[in-house]
C-alpha atoms as a PDB file:
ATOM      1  CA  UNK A   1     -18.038  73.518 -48.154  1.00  0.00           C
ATOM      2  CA  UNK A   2     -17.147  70.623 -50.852  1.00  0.00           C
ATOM      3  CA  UNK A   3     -16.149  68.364 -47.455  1.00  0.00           C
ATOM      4  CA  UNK A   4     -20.052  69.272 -47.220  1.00  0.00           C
ATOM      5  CA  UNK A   5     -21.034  68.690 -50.805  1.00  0.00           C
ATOM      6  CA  UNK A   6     -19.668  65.274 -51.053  1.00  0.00           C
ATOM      7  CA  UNK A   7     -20.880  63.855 -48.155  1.00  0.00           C
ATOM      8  CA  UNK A   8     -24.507  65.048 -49.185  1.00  0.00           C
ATOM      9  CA  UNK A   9     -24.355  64.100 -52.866  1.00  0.00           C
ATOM     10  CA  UNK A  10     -22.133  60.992 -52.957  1.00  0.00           C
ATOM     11  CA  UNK A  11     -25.585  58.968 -51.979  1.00  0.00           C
ATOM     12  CA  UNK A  12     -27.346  60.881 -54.763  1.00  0.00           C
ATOM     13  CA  UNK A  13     -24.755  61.814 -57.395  1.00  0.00           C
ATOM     14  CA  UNK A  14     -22.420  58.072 -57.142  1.00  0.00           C
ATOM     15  CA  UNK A  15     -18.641  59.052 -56.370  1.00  0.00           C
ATOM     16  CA  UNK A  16     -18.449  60.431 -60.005  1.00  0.00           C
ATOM     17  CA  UNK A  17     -20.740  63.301 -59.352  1.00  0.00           C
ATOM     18  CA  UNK A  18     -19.575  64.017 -56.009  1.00  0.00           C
ATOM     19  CA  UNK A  19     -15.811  63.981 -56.631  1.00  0.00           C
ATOM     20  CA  UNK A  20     -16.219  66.401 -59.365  1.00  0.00           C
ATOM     21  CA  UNK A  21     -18.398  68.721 -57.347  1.00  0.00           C
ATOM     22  CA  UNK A  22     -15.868  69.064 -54.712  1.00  0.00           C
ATOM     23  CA  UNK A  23     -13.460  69.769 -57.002  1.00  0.00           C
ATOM     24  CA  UNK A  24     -15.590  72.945 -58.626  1.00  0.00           C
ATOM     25  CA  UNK A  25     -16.465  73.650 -55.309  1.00  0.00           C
ATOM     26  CA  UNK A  26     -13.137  73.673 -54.586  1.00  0.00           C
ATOM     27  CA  UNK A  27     -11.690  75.748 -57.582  1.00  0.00           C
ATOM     28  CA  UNK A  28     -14.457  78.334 -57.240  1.00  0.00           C
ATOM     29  CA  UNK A  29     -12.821  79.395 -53.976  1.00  0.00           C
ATOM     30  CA  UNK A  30      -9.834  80.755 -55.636  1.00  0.00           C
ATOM     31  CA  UNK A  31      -9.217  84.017 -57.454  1.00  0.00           C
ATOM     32  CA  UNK A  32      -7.376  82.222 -60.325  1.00  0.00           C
ATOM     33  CA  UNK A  33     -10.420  79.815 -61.428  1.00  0.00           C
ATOM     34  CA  UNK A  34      -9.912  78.484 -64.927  1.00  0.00           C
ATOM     35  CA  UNK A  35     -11.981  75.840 -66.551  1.00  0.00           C
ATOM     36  CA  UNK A  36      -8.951  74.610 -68.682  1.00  0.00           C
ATOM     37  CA  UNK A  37      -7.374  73.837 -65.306  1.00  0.00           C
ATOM     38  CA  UNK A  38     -10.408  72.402 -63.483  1.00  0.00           C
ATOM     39  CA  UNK A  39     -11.604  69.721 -65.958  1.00  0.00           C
ATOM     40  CA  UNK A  40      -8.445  67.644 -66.381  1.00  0.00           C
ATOM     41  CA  UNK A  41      -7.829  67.936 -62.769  1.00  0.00           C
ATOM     42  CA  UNK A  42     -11.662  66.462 -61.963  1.00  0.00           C
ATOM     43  CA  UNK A  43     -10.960  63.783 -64.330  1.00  0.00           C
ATOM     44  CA  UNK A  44      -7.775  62.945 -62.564  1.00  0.00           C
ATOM     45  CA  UNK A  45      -9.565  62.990 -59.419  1.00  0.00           C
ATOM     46  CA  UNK A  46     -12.799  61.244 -60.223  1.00  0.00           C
ATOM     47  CA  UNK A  47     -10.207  57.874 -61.621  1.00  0.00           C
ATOM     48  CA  UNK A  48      -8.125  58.267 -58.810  1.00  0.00           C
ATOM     49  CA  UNK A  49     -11.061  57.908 -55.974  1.00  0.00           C
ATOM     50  CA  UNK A  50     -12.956  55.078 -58.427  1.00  0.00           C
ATOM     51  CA  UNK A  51      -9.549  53.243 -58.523  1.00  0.00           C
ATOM     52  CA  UNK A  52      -8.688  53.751 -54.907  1.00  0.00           C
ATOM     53  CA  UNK A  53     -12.154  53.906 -52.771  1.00  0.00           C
ATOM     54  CA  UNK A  54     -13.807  50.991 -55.158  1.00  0.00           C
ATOM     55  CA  UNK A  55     -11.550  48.886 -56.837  1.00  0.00           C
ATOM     56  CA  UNK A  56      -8.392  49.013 -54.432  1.00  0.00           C
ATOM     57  CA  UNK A  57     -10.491  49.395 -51.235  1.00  0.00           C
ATOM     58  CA  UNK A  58     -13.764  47.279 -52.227  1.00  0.00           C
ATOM     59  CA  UNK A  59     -16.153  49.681 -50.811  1.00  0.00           C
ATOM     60  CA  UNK A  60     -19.557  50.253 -51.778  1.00  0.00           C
ATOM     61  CA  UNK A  61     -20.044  53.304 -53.868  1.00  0.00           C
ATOM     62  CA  UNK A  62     -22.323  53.665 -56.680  1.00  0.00           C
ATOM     63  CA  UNK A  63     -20.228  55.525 -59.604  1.00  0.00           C
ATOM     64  CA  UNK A  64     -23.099  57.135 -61.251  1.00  0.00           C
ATOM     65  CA  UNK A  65     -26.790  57.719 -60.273  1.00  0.00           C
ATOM     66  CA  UNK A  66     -27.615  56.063 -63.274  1.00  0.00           C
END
C-alpha cells in the first residue's frame, strides 16, 4: 500500500509529502505504532531521499507542492 501511495502522490505531494506518507502508511501496519517513533524516522527519511534521489542523483522531483 505506501509502494502505492508514493507513486500516486509524489506528482501531487513533491517527494516531501510522499516519503512521509509511506512512512505512516508504513507504521500504521504494525501493532506497536508510536508517533514518538514515526516522526523522527520520516524526517530521517524525507532528507535521506531529497539528498539521494535530487541532489546526489539529479532527478527531477518537486520537494513540496508548493
Amino acid at each position: 500500500a505506501s509502494v502505492a501511495a508514493f507513486a500516486l502522490t509524489v506528482e501531487r505531494l513533491g517527494i516531501v509529502g510522499a516519503v512521509v506518507l509511506v512512512v505512516l502508511v508504513s507504521a500504521l501496519a504494525s501493532e506497536r505504532f508510536r508517533w514518538k517513533a514515526v516522526l523522527p524516522l520520516a524526517l530521517i527519511m524525507v532528507a535521506l531521499a531529497v539528498g539521494l534521489f535530487t541532489k546526489g542523483l539529479g532527478l527531477p522531483f518537486r520537494l513540496t507542492p508548493f
